[in-house]
C-alpha atoms as a PDB file:
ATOM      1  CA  UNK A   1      35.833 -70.914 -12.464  1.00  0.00           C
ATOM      2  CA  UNK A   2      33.752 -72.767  -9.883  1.00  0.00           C
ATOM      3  CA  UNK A   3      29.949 -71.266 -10.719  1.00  0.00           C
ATOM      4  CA  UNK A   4      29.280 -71.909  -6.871  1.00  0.00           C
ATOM      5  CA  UNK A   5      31.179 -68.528  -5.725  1.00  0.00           C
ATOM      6  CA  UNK A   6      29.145 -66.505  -8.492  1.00  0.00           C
ATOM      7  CA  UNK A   7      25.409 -67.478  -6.199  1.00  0.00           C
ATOM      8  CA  UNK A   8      24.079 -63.930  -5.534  1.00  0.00           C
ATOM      9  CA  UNK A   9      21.812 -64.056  -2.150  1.00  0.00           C
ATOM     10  CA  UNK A  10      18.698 -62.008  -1.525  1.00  0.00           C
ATOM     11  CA  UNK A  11      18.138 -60.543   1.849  1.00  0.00           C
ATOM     12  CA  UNK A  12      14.445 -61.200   3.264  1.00  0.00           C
ATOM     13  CA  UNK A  13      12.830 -60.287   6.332  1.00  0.00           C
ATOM     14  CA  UNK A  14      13.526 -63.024   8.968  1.00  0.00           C
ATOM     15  CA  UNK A  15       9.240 -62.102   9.813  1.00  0.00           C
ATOM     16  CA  UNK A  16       8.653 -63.635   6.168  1.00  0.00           C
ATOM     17  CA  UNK A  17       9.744 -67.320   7.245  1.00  0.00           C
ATOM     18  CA  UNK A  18       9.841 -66.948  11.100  1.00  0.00           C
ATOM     19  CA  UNK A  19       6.513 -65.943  12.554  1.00  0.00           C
ATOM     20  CA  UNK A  20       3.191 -67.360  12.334  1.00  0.00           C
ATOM     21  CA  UNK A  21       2.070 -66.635   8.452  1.00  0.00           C
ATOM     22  CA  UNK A  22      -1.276 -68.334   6.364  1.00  0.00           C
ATOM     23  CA  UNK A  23       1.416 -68.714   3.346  1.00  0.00           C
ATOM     24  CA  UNK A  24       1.373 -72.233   2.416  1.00  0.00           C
ATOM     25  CA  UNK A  25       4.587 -72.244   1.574  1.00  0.00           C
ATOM     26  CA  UNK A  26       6.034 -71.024   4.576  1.00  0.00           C
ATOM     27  CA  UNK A  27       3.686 -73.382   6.314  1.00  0.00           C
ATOM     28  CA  UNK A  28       4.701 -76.707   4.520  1.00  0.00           C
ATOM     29  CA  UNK A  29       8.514 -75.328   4.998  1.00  0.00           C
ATOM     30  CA  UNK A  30       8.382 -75.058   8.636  1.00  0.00           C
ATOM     31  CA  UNK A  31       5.808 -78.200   8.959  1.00  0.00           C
ATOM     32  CA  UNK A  32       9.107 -80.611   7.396  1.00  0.00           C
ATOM     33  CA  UNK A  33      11.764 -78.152   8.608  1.00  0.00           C
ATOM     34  CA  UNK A  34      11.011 -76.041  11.503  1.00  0.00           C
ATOM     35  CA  UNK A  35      12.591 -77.935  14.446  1.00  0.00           C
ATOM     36  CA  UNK A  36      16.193 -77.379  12.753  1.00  0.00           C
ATOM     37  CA  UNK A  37      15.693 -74.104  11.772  1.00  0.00           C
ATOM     38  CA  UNK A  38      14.768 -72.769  15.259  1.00  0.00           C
ATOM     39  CA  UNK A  39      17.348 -74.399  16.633  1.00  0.00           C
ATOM     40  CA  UNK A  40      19.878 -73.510  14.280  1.00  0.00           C
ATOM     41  CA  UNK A  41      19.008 -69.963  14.330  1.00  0.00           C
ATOM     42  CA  UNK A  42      18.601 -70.103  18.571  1.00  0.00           C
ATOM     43  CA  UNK A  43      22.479 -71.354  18.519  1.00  0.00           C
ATOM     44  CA  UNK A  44      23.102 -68.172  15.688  1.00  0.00           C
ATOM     45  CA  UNK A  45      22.040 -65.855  18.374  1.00  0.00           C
ATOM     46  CA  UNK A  46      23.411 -67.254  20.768  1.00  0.00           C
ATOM     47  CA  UNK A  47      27.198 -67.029  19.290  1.00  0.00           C
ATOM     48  CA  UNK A  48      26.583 -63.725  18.352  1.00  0.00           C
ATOM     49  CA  UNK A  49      25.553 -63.120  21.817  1.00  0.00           C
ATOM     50  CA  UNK A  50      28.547 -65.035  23.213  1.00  0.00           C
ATOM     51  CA  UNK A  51      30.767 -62.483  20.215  1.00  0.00           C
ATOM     52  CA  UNK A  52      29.275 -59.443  20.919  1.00  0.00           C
ATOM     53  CA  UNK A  53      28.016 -59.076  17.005  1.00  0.00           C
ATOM     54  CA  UNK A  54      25.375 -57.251  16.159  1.00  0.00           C
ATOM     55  CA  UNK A  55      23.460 -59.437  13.807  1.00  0.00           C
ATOM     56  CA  UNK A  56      22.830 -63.124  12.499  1.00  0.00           C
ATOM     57  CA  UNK A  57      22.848 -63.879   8.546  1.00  0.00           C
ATOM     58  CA  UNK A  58      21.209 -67.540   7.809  1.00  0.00           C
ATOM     59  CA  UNK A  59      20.622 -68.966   4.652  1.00  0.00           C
ATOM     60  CA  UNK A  60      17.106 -70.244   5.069  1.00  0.00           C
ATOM     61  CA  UNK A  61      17.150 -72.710   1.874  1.00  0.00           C
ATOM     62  CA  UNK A  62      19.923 -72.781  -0.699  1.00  0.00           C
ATOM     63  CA  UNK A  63      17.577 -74.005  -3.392  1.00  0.00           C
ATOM     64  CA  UNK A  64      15.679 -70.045  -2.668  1.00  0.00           C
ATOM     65  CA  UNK A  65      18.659 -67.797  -2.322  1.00  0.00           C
ATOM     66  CA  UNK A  66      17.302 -66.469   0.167  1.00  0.00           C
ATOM     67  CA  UNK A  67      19.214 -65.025   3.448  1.00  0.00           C
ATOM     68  CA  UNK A  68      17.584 -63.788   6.382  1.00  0.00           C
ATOM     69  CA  UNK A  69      19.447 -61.196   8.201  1.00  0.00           C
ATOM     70  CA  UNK A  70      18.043 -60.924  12.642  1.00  0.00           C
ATOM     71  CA  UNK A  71      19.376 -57.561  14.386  1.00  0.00           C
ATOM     72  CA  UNK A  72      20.477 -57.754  17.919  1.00  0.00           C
ATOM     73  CA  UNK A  73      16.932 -55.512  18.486  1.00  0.00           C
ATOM     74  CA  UNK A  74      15.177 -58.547  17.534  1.00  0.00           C
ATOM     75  CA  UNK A  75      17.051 -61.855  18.972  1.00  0.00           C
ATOM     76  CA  UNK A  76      14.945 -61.856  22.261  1.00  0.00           C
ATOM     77  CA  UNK A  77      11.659 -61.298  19.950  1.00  0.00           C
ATOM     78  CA  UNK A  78      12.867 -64.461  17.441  1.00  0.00           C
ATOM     79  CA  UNK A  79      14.276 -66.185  20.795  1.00  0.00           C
ATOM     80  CA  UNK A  80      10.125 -65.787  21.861  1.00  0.00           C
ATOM     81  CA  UNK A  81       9.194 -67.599  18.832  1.00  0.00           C
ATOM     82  CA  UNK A  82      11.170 -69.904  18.649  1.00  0.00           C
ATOM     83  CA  UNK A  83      10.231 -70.968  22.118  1.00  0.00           C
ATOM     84  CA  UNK A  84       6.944 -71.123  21.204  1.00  0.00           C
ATOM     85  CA  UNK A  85       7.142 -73.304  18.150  1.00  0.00           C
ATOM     86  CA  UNK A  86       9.243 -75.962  20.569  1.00  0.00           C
ATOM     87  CA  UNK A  87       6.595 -75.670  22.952  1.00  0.00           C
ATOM     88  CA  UNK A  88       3.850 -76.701  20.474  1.00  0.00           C
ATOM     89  CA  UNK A  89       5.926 -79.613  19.722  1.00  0.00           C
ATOM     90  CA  UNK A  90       6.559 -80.449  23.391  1.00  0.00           C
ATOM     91  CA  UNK A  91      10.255 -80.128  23.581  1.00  0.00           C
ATOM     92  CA  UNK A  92      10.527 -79.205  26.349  1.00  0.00           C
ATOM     93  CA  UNK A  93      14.569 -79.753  26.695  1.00  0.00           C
ATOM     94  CA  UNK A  94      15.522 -77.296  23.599  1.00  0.00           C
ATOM     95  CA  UNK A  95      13.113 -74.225  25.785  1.00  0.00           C
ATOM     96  CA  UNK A  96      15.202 -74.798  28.685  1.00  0.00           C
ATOM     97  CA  UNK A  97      18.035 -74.438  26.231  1.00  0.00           C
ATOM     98  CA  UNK A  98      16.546 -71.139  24.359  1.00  0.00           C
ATOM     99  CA  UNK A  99      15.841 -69.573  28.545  1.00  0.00           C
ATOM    100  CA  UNK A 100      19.746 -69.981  29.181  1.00  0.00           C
ATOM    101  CA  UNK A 101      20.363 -67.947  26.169  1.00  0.00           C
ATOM    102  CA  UNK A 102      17.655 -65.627  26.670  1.00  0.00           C
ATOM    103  CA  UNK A 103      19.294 -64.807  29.726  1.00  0.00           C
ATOM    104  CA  UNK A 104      22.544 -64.641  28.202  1.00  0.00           C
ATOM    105  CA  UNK A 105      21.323 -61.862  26.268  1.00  0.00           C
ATOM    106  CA  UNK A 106      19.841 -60.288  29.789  1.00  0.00           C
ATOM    107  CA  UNK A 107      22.822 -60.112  31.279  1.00  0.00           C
ATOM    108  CA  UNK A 108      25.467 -59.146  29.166  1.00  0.00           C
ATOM    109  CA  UNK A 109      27.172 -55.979  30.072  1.00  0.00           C
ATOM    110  CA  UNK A 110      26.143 -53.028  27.671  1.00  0.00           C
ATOM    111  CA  UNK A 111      28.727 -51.796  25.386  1.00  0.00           C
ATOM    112  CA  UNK A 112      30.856 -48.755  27.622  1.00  0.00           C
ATOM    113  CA  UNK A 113      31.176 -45.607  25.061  1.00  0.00           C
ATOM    114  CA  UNK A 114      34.455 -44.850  24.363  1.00  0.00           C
ATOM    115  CA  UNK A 115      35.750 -42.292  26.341  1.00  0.00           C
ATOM    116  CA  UNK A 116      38.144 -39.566  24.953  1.00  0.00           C
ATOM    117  CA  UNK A 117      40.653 -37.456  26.975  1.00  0.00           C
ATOM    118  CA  UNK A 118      41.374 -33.895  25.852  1.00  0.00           C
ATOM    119  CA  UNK A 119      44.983 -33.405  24.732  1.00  0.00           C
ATOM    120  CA  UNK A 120      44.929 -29.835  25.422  1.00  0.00           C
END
């Protein structure tokens, strides 16, 4: 049997690797991969924004098994940071790109309850 189907995944906070932090780790993570992951998870929300789903899973590094699960609650707050981490590196071009789905998110029409008519 192939051992890759057998890798059990934690769940972390997506806080732990996303927003500012003094952990070295997370800091020399971000410093060599930060541009991809921002990006990749700005294009996550912004499927599940285009699917109407109500979360993002990413796995953040596959030598950590560690997943990081974002709510729809929190896509405009990770959306902010990630904005901000490609403004400190002056690229300009991928905030434009984060504002379009920002306002994706603005303007999608709310989910209608389901309405249910009384047989009786």
């Amino acid at each position: 049997m192939d051992d890759s189907t057998n890798k059990a995944y934690r769940e972390v906070s997506w806080k732990r690797y996303l927003l500012k932090t003094e952990q070295p780790r997370v800091i020399r993570f971000l410093e060599s991969r930060g541009n991809e992951v921002f990006y990749q998870v700005s294009k996550s929300i912004e499927n599940a924004i285009t699917n109407r789903l109500d979360w993002v899973v990413l796995l953040i590094h596959p030598n950590m098994k560690n997943i990081i699960k974002i709510n729809k609650k929190d896509y405009v707050h990770v959306l902010n940071r990630a904005n901000e981490w490609f403004v400190s590196k002056e690229k300009y071009e991928i905030c434009s790109q984060i504002k379009i789905i920002k306002s994706k998110l603005e303007n999608q029409p709310r989910k209608t309850p389901i309405r249910f008519e009384t047989l009786i």
